[in-house]
Protein backbone atom coordinates (compact mmCIF):
# COMPACT_ATOMS: atom_id res chain seq x y z
CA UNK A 1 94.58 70.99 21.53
CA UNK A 2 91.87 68.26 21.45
CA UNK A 3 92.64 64.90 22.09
CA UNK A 4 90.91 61.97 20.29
CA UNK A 5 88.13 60.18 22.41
CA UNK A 6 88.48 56.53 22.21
CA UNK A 7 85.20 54.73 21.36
CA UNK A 8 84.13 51.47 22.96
CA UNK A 9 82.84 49.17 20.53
CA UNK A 10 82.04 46.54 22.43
CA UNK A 11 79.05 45.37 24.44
CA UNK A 12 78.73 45.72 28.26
CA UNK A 13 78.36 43.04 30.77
CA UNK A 14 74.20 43.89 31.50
CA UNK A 15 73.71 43.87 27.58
CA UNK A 16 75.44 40.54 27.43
CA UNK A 17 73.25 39.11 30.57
CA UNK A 18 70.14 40.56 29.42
CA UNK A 19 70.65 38.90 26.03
CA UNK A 20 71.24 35.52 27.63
CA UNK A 21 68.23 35.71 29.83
CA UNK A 22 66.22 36.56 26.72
CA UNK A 23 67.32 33.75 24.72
CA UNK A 24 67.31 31.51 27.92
CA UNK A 25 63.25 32.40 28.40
CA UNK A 26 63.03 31.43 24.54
CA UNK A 27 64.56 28.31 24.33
CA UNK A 28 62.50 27.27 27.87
CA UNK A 29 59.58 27.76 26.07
CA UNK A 30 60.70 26.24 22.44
CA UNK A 31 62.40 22.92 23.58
CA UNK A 32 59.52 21.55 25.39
CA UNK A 33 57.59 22.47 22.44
CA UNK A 34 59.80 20.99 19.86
CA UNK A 35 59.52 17.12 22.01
CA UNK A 36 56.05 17.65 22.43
CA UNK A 37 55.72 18.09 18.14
CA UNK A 38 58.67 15.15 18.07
CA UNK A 39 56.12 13.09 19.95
CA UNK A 40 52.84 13.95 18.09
CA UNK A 41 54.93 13.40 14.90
CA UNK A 42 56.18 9.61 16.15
CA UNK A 43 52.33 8.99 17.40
CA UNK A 44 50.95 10.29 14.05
CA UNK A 45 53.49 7.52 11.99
CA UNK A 46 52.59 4.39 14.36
CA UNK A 47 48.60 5.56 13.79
CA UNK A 48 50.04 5.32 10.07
CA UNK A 49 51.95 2.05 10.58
CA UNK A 50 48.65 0.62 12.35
CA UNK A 51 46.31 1.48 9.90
CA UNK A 52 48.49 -0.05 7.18
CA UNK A 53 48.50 -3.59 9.33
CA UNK A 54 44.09 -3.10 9.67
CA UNK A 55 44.29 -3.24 5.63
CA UNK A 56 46.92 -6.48 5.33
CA UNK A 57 44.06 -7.88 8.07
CA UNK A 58 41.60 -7.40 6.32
CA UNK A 59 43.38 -8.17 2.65
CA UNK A 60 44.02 -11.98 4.58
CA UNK A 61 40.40 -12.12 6.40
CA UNK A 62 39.04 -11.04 2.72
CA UNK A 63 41.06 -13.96 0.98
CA UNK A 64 41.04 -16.39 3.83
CA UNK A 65 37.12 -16.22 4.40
CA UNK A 66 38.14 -15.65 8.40
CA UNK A 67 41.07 -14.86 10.74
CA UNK A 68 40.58 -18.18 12.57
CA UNK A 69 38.36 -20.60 14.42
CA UNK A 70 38.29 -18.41 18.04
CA UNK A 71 40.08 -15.70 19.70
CA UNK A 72 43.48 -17.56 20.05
CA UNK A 73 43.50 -18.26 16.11
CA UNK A 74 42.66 -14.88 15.70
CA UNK A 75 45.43 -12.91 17.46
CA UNK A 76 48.05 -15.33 15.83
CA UNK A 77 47.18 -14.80 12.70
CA UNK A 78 47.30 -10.82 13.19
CA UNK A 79 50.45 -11.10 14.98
CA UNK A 80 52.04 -12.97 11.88
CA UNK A 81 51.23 -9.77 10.06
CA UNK A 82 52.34 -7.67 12.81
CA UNK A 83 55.63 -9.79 12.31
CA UNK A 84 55.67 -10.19 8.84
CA UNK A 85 58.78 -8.42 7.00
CA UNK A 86 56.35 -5.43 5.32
CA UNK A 87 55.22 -4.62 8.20
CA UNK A 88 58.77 -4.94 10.45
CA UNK A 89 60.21 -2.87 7.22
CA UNK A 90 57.50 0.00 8.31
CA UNK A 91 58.25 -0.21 11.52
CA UNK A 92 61.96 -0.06 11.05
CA UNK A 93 61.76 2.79 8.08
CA UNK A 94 60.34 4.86 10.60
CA UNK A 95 62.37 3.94 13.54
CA UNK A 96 59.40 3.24 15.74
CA UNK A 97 60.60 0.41 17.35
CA UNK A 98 63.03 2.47 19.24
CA UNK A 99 60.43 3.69 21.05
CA UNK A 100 57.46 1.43 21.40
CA UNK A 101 56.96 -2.15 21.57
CA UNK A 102 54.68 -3.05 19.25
CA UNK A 103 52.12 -6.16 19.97
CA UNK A 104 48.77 -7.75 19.36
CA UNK A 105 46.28 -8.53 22.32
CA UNK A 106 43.12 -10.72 22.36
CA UNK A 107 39.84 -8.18 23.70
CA UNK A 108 37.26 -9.73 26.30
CA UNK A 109 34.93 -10.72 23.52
CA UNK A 110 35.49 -13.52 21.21
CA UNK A 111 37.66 -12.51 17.66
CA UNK A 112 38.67 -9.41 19.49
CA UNK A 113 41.63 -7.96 19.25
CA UNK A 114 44.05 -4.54 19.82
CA UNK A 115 47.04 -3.29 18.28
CA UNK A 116 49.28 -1.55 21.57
CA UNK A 117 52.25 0.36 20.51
CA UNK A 118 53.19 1.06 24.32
CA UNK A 119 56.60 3.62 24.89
CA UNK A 120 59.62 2.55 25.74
CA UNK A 121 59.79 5.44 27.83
CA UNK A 122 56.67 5.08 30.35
CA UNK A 123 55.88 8.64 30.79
CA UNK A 124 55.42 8.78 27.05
CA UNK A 125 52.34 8.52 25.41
CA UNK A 126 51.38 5.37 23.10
CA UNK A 127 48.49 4.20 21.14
CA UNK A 128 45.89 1.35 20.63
CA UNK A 129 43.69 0.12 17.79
CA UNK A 130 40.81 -1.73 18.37
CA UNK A 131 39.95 -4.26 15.45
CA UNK A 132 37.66 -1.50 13.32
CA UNK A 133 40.42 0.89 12.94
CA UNK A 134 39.53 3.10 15.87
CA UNK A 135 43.37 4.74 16.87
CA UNK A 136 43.10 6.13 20.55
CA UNK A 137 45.92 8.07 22.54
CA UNK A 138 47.05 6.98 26.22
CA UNK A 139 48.67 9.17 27.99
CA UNK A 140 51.18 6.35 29.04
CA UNK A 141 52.04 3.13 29.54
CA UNK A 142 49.56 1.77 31.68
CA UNK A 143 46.61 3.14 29.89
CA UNK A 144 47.52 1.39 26.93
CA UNK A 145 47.90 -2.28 28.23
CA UNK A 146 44.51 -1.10 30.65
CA UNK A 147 42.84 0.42 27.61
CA UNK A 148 41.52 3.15 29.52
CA UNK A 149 41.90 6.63 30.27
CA UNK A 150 42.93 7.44 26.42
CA UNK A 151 41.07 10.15 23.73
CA UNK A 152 39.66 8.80 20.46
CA UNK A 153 43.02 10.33 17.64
């Protein structure tokens, strides 16, 4: 007389570890991955977001004749843009100012001037414009107040 064999149809406790460590080692590698592209991504819409202020700047320098009489005059006026409500709608559309603080500095010679988007987060990276459109990438905080240390985008 044979008796019937019962079959295990389940999966042992090794398969079930090995699987885990697999998908463990996977998902190490992917998440850092994914931030890093989240990053690029929110670095790629403020280089966006700055290049569309450059144009109002130069739509108002183009109708105006100038930006102002000296530096001072200068930064005010592209800080009105920076604050104006098209350019706070970008801003806000996009969520940016979340995660950087957004701001207009006066450079060492005279009508100069920067656009800083420096992170929230200081071991983020941010970004600065100089006044001809040039977008460079900092890899944090510091270097984008300092201006140094950052890669032409």
């Amino acid at each position: 007389m044979k008796t019937a064999k019962k079959q295990n149809m389940g999966f042992s406790l090794m398969e079930l570890m090995v699987t885990v460590a697999i998908l463990g080692i996977i998902a190490g590698i992917a998440v850092p991955n994914y931030f890093q592209y989240v990053e690029n991504t929110r670095l790629t819409q403020v280089r966006t977001v700055m290049a569309q202020i450059q144009q109002e700047v130069q739509r108002v320098k183009l109708v105006n004749g100038s930006l102002g009489e000296d530096s001072a005059a200068v930064v005010d006026t592209v800080q009105g843009i920076l604050d104006s409500d098209r350019i706070q709608g970008l801003i806000n559309e996009n969520d940016l100012g979340r995660f950087y603080d957004f701001e207009v500095v006066e450079g060492s010679h005279t009508g100069q001037y920067f656009f800083d988007a420096a992170p929230m987060n200081t071991s983020k990276r941010g970004l600065y414009m100089d006044q001809s459109g040039n977008a460079f990438k900092c890899p944090d905080v510091g270097s984008v107040s300092s201006h140094t240390g950052c890669d032409s985008m």
